[in-house]
Protein backbone atom coordinates (compact mmCIF):
# COMPACT_ATOMS: atom_id res chain seq x y z
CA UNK A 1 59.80 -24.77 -12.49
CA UNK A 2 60.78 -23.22 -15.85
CA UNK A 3 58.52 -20.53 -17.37
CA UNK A 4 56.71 -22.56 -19.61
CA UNK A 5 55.89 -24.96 -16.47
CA UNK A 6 55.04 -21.37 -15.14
CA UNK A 7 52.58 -20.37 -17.76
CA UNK A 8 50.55 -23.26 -17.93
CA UNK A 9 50.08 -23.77 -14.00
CA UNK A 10 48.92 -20.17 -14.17
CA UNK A 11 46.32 -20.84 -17.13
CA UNK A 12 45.24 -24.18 -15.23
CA UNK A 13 44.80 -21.98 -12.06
CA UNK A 14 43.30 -19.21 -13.95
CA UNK A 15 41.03 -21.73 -15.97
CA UNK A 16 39.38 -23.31 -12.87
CA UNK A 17 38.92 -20.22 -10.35
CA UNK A 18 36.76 -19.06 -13.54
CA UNK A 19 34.83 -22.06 -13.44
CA UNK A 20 34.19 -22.28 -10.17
CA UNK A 21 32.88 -18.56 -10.50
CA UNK A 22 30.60 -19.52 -12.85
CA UNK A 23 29.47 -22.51 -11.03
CA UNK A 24 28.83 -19.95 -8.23
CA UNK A 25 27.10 -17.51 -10.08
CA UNK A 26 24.81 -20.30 -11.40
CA UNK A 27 24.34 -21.70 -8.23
CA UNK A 28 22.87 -18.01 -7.33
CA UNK A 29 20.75 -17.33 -10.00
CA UNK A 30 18.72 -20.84 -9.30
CA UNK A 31 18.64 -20.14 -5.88
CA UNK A 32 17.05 -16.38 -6.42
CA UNK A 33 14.71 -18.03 -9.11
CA UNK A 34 13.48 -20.14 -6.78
CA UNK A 35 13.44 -17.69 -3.75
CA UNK A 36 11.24 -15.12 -6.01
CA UNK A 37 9.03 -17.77 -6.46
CA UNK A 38 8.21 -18.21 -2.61
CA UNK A 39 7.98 -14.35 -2.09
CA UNK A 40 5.60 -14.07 -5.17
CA UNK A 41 3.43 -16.85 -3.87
CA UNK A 42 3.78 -15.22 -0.11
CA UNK A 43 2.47 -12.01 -1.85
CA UNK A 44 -0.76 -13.94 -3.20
CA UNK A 45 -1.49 -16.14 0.34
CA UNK A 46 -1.29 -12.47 1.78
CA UNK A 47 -3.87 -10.92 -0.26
CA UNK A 48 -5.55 -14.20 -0.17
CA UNK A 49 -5.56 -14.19 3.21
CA UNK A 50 -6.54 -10.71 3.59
CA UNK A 51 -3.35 -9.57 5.64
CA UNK A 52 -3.09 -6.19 5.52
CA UNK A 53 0.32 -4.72 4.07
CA UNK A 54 1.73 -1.58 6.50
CA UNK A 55 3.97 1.17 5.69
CA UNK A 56 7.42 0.31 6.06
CA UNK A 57 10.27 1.88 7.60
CA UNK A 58 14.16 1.48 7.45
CA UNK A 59 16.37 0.95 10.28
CA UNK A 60 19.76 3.13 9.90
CA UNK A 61 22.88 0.07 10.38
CA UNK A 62 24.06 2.22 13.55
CA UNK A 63 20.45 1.16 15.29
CA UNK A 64 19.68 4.57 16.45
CA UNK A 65 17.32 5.71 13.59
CA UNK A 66 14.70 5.06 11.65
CA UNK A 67 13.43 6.26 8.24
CA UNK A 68 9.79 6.38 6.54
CA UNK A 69 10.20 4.33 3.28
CA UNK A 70 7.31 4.94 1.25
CA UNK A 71 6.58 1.62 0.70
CA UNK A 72 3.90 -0.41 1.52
CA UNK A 73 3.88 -4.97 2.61
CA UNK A 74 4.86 -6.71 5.17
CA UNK A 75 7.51 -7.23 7.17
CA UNK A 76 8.80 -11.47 7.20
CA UNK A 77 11.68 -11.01 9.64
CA UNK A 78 10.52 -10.78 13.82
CA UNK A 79 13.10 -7.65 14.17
CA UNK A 80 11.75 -5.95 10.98
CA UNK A 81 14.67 -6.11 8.84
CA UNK A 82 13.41 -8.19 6.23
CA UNK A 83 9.97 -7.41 4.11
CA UNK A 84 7.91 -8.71 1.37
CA UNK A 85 6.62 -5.15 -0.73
CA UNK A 86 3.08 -5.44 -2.11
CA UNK A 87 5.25 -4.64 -5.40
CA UNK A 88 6.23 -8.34 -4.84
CA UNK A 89 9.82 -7.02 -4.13
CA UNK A 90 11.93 -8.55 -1.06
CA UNK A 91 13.46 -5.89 0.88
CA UNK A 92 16.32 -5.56 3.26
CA UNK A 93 15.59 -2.81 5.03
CA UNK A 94 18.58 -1.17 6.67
CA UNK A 95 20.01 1.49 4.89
CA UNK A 96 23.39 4.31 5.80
CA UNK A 97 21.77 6.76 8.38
CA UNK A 98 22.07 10.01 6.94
CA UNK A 99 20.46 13.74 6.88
CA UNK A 100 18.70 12.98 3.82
CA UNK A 101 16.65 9.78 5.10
CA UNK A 102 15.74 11.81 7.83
CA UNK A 103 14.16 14.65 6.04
CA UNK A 104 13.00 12.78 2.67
CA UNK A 105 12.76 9.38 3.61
CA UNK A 106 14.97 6.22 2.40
CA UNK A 107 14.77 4.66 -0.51
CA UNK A 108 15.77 1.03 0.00
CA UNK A 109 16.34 -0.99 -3.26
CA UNK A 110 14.88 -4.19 -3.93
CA UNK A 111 16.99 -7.27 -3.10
CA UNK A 112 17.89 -10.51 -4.23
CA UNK A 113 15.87 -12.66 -2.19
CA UNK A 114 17.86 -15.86 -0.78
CA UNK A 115 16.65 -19.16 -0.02
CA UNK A 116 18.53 -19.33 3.95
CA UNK A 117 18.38 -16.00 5.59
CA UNK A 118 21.46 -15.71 7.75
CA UNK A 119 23.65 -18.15 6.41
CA UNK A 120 27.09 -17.67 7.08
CA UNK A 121 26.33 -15.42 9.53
CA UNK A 122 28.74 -14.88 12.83
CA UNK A 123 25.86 -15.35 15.32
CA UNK A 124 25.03 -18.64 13.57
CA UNK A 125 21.59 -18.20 13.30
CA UNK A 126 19.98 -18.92 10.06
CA UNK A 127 16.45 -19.83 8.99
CA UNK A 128 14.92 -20.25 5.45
CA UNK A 129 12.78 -17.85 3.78
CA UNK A 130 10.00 -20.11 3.37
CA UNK A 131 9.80 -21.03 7.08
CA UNK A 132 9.82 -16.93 7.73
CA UNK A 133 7.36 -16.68 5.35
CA UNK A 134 5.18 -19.60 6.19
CA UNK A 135 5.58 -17.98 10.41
CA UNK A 136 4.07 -14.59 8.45
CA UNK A 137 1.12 -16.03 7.30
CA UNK A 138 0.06 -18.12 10.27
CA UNK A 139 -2.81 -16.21 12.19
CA UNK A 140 -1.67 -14.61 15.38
CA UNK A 141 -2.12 -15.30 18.73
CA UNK A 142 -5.57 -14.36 19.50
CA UNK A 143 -6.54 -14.24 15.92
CA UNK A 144 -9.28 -16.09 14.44
C-alpha cells in the first residue's frame, strides 16, 4: 500500500467511525427525549394518584452503606437504585462511599434517564422504564 493508498484509507476510516458517533449520539438524545417524557408523565400519575414521594437515600457501590440524600420521590427500581425526584429528575442512586456522605449526606446528580434499564448488562436482566414505572404506579397489594 503506498502512502497515498495510506492516507485515504485512514480518512475513509476516520470519516465513518465519526459518523457512526454521531449516529450514536443521535440515537441517545431521542432515546433520553423520549425517556424524560415517561418520567415527567410518571411524576404527574403520581401526584395524580396521590402517591406519596419519601425521602431518598443512596446506596454506597461497595453495598455496605447508605447515605441520606435530601431529596424527596419515589423510588421505580424493587432494590431502590433507581428513583423518579418530585423535581421530575431520574436518579441513580449509588454514589462512592465516603466520610463525607456519611456526615453531610450525598448528593447524587440527576441522570439521563434510558428507555431499557439494564441493557447490556452481565446478569442479563433488563426491563424498560415504562414497565418499572407503570409496576410503580399500580396499587399495592392490599391497597385499595
Amino acid at each position: 500500500m503506498t502512502a497515498r493508498e495510506d492516507d485515504d484509507w485512514r480518512r475513509r476510516r476516520d470519516d465513518a467511525v465519526a459518523k457512526h458517533a454521531a449516529a450514536v449520539a443521535r440515537a441517545r438524545e431521542i432515546e433520553t427525549t423520549q425517556a424524560r417524557k415517561l418520567v415527567t408523565e410518571f411524576v404527574e400519575e403520581a401526584r395524580r394518584k396521590m402517591i406519596p414521594p419519601e425521602r431518598l437515600v443512596a446506596f454506597a457501590f461497595n453495598g455496605r452503606s447508605h447515605y441520606r440524600t435530601g431529596l424527596h420521590g419515589w423510588y421505580i427500581h424493587p432494590n431502590h437504585s433507581l428513583a423518579v425526584g418530585v423535581d421530575g429528575e431520574f436518579y441513580v442512586l449509588g454514589v462512592p462511599a465516603s466520610l463525607r456522605s456519611r456526615l453531610f449526606g450525598a448528593r447524587p446528580a440527576p441522570s439521563d434517564p434510558m428507555l431499557v434499564i439494564g441493557r447490556g448488562a452481565k446478569d442479563g436482566e433488563s426491563i424498560s422504564l415504562r414497565e418499572l414505572l407503570h409496576r410503580r404506579l399500580a396499587p399495592k397489594t392490599g391497597d385499595a
